[in-house]
C-alpha atoms as a PDB file:
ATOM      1  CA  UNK A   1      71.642   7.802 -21.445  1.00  0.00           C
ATOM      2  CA  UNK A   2      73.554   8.346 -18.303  1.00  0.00           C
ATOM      3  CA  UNK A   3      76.877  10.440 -18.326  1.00  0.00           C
ATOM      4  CA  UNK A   4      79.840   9.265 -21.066  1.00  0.00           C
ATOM      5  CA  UNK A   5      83.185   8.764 -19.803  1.00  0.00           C
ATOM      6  CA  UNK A   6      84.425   6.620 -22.135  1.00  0.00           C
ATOM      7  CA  UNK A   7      85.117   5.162 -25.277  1.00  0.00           C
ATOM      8  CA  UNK A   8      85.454   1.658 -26.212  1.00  0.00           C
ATOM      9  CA  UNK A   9      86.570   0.465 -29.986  1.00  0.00           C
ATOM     10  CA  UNK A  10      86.657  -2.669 -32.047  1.00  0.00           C
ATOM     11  CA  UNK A  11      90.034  -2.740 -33.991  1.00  0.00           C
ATOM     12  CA  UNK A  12      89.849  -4.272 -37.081  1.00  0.00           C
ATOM     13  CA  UNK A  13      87.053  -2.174 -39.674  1.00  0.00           C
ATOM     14  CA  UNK A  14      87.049   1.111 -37.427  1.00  0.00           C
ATOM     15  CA  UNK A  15      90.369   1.472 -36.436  1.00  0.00           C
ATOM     16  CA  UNK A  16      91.206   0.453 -40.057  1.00  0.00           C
ATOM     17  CA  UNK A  17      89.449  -0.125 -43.672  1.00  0.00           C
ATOM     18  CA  UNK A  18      86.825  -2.589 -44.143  1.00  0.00           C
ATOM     19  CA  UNK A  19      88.055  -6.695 -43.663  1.00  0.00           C
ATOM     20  CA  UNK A  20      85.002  -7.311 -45.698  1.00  0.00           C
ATOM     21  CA  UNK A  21      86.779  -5.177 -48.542  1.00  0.00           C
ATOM     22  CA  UNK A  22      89.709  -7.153 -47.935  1.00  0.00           C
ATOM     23  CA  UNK A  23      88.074 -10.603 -47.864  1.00  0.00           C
ATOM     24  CA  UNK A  24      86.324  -9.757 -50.932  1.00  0.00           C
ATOM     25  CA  UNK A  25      89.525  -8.548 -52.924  1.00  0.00           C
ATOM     26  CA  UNK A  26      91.273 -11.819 -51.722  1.00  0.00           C
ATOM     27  CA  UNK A  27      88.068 -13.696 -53.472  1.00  0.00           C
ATOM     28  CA  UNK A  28      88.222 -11.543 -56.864  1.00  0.00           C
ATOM     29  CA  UNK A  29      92.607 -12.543 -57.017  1.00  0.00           C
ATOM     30  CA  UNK A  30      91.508 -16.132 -56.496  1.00  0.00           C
ATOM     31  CA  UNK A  31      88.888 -16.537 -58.713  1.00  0.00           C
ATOM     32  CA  UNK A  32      86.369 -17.084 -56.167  1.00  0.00           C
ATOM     33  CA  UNK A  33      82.922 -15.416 -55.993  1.00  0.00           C
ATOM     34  CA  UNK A  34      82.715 -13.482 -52.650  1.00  0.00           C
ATOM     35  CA  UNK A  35      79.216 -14.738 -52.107  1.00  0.00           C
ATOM     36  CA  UNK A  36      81.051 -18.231 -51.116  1.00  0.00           C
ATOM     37  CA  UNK A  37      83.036 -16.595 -48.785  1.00  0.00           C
ATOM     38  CA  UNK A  38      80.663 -15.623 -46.957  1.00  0.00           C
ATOM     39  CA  UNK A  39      78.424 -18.665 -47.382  1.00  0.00           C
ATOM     40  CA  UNK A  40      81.591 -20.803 -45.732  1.00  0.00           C
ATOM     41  CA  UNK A  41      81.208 -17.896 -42.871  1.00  0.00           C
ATOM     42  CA  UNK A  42      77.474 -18.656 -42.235  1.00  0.00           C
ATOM     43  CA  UNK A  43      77.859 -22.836 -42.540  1.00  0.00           C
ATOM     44  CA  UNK A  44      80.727 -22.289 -39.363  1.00  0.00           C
ATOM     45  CA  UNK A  45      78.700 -20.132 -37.503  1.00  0.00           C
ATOM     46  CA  UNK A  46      75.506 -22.336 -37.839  1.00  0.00           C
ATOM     47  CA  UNK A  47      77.580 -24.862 -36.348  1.00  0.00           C
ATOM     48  CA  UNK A  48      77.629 -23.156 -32.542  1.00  0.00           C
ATOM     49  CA  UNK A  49      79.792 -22.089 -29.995  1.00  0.00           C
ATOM     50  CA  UNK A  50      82.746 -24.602 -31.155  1.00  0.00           C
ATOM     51  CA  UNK A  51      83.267 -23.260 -34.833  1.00  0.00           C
ATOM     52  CA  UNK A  52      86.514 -22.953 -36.614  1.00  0.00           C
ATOM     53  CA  UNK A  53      86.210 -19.166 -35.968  1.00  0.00           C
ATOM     54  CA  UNK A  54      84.967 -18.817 -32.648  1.00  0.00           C
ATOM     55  CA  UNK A  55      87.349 -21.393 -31.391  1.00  0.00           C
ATOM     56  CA  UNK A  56      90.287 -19.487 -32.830  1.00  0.00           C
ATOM     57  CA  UNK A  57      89.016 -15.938 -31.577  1.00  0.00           C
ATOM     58  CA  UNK A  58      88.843 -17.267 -28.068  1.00  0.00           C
ATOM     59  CA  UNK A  59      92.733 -18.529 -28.572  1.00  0.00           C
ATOM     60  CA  UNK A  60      91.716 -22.134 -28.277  1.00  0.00           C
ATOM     61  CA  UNK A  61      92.931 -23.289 -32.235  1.00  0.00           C
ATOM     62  CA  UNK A  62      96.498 -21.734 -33.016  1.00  0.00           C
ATOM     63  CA  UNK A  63      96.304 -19.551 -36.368  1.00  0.00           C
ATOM     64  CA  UNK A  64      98.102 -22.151 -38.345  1.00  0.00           C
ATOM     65  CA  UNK A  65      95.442 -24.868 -37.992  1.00  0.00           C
ATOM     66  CA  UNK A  66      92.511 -22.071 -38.566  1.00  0.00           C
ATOM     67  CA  UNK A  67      94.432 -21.682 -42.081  1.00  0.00           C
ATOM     68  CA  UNK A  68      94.157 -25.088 -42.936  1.00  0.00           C
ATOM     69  CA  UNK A  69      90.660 -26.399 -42.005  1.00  0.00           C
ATOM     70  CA  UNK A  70      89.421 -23.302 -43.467  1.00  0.00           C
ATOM     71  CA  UNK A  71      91.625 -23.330 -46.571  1.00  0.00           C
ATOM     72  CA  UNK A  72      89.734 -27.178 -46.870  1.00  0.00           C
ATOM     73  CA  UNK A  73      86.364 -25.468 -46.217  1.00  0.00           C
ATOM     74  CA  UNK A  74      86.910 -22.917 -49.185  1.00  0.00           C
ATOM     75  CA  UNK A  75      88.191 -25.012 -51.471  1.00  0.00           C
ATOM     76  CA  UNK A  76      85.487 -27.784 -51.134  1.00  0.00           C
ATOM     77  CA  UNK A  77      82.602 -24.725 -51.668  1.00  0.00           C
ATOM     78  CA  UNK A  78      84.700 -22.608 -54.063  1.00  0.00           C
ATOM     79  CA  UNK A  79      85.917 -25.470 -56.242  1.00  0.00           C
ATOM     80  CA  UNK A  80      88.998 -23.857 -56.213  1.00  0.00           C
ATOM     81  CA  UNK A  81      91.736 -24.855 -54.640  1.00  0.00           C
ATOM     82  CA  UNK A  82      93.458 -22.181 -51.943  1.00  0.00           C
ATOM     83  CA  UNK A  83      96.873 -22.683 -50.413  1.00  0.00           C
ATOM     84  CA  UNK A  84      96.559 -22.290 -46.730  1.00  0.00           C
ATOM     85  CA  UNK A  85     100.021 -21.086 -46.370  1.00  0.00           C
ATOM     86  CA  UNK A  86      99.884 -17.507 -44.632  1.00  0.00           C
ATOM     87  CA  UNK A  87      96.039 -17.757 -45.457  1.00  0.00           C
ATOM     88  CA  UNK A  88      94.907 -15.010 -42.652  1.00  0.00           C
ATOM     89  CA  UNK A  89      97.546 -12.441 -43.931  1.00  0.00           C
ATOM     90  CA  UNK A  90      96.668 -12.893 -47.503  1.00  0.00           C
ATOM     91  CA  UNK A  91      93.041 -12.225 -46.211  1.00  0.00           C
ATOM     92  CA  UNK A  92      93.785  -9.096 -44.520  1.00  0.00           C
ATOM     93  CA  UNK A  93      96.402  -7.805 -47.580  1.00  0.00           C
ATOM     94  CA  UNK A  94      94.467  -4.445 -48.079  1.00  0.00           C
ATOM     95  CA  UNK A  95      93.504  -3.726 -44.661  1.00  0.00           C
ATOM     96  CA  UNK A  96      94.823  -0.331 -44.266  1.00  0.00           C
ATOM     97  CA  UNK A  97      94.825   2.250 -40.917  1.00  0.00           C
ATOM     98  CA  UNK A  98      91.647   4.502 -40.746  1.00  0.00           C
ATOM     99  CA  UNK A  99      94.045   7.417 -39.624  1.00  0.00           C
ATOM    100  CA  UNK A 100      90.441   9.705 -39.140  1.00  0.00           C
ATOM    101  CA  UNK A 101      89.096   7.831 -36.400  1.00  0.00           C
ATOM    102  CA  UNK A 102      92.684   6.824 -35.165  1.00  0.00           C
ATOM    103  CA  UNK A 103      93.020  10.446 -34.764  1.00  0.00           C
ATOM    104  CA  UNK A 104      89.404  11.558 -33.134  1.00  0.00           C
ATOM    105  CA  UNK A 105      89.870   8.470 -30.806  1.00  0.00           C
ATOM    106  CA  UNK A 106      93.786   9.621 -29.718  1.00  0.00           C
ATOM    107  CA  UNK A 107      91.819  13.055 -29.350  1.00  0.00           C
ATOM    108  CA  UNK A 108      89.070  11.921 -27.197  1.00  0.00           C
ATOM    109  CA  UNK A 109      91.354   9.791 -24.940  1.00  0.00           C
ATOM    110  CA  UNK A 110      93.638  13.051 -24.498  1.00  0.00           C
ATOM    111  CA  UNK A 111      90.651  15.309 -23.743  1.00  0.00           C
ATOM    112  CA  UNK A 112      90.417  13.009 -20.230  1.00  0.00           C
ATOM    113  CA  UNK A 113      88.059  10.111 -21.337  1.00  0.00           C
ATOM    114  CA  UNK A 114      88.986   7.015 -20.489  1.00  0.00           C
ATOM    115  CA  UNK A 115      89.387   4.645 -23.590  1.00  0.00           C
ATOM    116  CA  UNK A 116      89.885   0.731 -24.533  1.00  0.00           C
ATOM    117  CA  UNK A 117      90.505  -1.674 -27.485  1.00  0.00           C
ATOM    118  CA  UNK A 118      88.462  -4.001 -27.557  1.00  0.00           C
ATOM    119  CA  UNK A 119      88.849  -6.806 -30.413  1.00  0.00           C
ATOM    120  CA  UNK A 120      88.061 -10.557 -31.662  1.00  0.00           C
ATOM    121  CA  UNK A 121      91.125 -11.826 -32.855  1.00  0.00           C
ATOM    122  CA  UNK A 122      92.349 -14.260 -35.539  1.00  0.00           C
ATOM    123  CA  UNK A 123      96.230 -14.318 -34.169  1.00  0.00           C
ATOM    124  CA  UNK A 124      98.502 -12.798 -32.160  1.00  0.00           C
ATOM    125  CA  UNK A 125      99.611 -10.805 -35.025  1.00  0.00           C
ATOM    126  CA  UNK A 126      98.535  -7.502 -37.044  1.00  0.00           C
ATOM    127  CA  UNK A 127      98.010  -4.984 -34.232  1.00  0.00           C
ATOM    128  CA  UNK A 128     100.224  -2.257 -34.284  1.00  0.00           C
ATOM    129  CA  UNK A 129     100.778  -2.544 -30.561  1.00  0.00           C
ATOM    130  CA  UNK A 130     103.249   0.291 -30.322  1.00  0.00           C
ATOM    131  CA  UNK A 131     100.838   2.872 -30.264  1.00  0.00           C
ATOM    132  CA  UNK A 132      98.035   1.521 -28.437  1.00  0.00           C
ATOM    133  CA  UNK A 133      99.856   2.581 -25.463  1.00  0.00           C
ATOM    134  CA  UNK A 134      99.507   6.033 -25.724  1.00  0.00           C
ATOM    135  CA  UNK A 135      95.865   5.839 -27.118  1.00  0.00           C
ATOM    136  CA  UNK A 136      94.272   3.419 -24.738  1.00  0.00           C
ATOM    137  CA  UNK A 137      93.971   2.762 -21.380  1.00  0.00           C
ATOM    138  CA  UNK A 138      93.010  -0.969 -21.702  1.00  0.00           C
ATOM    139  CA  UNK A 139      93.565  -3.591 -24.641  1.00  0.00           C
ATOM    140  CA  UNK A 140      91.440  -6.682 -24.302  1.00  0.00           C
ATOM    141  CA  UNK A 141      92.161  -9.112 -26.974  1.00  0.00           C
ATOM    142  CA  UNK A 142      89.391 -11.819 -27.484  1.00  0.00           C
ATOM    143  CA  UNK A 143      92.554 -14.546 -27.782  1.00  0.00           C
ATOM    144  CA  UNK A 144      94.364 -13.876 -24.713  1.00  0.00           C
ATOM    145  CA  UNK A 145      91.350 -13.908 -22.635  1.00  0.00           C
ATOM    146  CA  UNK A 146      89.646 -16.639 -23.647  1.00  0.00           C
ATOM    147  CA  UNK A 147      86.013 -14.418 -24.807  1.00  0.00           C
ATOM    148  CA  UNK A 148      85.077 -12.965 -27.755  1.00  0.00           C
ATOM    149  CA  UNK A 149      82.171 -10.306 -28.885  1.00  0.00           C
ATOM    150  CA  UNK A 150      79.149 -10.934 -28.075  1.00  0.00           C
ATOM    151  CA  UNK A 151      79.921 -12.745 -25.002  1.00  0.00           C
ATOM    152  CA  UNK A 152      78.746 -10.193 -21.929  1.00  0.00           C
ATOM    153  CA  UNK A 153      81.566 -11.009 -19.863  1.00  0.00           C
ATOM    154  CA  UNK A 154      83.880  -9.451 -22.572  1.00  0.00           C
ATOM    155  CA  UNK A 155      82.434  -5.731 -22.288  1.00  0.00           C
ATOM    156  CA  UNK A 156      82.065  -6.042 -18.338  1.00  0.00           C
ATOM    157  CA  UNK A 157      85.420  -7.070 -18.158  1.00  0.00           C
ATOM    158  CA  UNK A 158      86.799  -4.255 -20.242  1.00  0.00           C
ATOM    159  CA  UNK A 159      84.590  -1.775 -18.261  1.00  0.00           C
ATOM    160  CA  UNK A 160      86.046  -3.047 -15.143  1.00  0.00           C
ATOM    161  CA  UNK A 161      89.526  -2.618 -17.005  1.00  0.00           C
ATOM    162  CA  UNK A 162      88.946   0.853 -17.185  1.00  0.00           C
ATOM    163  CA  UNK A 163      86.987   1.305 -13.927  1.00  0.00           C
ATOM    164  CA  UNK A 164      83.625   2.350 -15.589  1.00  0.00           C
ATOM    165  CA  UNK A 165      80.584   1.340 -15.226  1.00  0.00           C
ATOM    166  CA  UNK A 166      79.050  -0.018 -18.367  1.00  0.00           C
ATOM    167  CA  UNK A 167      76.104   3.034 -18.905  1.00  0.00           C
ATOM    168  CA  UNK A 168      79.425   5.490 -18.980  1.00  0.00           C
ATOM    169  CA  UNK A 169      80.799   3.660 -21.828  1.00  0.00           C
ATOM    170  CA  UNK A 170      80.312   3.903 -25.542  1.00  0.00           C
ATOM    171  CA  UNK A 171      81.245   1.193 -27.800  1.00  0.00           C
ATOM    172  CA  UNK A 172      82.012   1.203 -31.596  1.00  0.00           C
ATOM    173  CA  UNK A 173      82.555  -1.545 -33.900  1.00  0.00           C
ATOM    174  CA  UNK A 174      81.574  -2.431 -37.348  1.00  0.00           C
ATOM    175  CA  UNK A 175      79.339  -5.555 -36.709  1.00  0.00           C
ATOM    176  CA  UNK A 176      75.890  -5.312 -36.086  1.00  0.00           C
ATOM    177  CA  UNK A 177      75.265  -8.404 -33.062  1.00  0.00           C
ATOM    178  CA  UNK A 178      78.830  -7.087 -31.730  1.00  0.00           C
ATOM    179  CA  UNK A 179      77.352  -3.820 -31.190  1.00  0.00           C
ATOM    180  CA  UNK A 180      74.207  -5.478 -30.066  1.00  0.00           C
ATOM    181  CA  UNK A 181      76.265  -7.146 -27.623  1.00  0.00           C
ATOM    182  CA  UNK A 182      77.114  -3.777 -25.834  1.00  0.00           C
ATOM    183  CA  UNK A 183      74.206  -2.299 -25.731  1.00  0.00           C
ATOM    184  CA  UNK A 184      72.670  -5.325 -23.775  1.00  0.00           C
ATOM    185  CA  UNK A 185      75.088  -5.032 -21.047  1.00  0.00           C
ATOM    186  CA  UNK A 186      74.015  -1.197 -20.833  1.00  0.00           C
ATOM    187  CA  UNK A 187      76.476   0.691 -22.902  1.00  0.00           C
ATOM    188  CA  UNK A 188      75.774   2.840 -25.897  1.00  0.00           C
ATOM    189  CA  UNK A 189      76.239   1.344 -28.660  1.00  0.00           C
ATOM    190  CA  UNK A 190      77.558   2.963 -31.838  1.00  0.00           C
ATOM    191  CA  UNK A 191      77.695   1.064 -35.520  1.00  0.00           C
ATOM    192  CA  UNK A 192      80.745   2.118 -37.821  1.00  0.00           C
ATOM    193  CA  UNK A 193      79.442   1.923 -41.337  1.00  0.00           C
ATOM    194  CA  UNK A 194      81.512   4.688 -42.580  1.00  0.00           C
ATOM    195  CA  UNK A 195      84.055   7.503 -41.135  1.00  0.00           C
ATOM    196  CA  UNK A 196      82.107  10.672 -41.458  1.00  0.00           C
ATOM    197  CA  UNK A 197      79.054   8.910 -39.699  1.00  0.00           C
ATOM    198  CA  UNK A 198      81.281   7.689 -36.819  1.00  0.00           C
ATOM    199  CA  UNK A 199      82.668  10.893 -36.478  1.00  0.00           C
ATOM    200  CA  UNK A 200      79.888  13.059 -36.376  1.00  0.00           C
ATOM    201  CA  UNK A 201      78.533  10.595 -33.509  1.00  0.00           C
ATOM    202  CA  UNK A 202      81.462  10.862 -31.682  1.00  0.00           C
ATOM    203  CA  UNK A 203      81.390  14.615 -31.970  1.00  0.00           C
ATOM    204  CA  UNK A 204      77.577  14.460 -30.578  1.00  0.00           C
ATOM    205  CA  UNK A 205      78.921  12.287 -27.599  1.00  0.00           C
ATOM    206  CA  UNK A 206      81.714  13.444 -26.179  1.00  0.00           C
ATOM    207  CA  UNK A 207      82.970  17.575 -26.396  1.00  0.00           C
ATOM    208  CA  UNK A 208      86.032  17.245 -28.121  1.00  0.00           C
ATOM    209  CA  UNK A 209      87.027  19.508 -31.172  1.00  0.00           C
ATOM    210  CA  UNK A 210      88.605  17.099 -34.350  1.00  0.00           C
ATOM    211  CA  UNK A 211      87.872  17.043 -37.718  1.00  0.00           C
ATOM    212  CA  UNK A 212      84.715  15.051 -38.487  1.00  0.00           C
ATOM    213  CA  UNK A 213      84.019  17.332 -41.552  1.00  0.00           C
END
């Protein structure tokens, strides 16, 4: 490992609670089993690069049209039927800030490291842009560039951003090939399963005091 000079961060399951929580919740209020869910998940990915999902993290299928093809998708495996009005948000209801890492990353990026957002997204919306100014020296959203984890041109591009090399960065994020992604393009790569894990890394890797108790 060469030196760390900076930190790069997935947004949504670091930088908040789980979306898996979420999605699951959202199953349980419509009477769906989760495992279906995630079985829809796995039939779109199988499917390659021009999935419902990929297609609308790379910003090339507005957020309204994801809703309803995969509202269709559901409901033909579920046998229940799900409104795909407002489908994302009602997805993402109990996603909630992860103020601990929020914090150790604000502290980190004060301390002198250089530091990016880095994030697949399903939507303009549900970033709370007005502080990523003063936490971040970067923000690369998978929609407005056209990329989306695990694509290597999306971590060399937010290195560049941030005028790093990729073997100075670190990279967080909650899924596995997304983390995988990283590390092939020479960064270290660091898998958030839970806050007091992530934090004790982070305390390892860079020498900044915050609470990781």
């Amino acid at each position: 490992m060469g030196q760390i000079t900076s930190l790069i961060t997935d947004f949504g399951g670091v930088l908040t609670t789980s979306i898996f929580e979420s999605f699951k919740a959202f199953c349980i209020d419509h009477s769906i089993e989760p495992e279906v869910l995630r079985v829809v998940f796995a039939e779109m990915i199988a499917e390659g690069d021009a999935n419902l999902l990929f297609r609308l993290e790379r910003g090339e299928l507005e957020h309204e049209e994801f809703d309803r093809l995969f509202a269709e998708q559901l409901s033909k495996r579920s046998g229940v039927q799900v409104d795909h009005v407002d489908l994302k948000a009602r997805m993402f209801f109990q996603v909630r800030p992860a103020p601990e890492i929020v914090n150790a990353i604000d502290s980190i990026h004060k301390a002198g490291f250089a530091t990016a957002l880095l994030s697949n997204s399903w939507g303009p919306g549900g970033y709370p842009r007005e502080i990523f100014e003063d936490m971040f020296d970067a923000v690369v959203i998978s929609g407005e560039v056209g990329l989306r984890k695990p694509d290597p041109e999306i971590y060399l591009m937010t290195a560049k951003m941030i005028d790093r090399d990729p073997a100075e960065c670190v990279f967080i994020d909650d899924i596995k090939v997304n983390v995988e992604g990283a590390e092939a393009v020479g960064m270290t790569g660091l898998h958030h399963r839970e806050a007091k894990e992530t934090l004790e890394e982070l305390a390892k890797l860079f020498d900044v005091p915050f609470d990781h108790s």
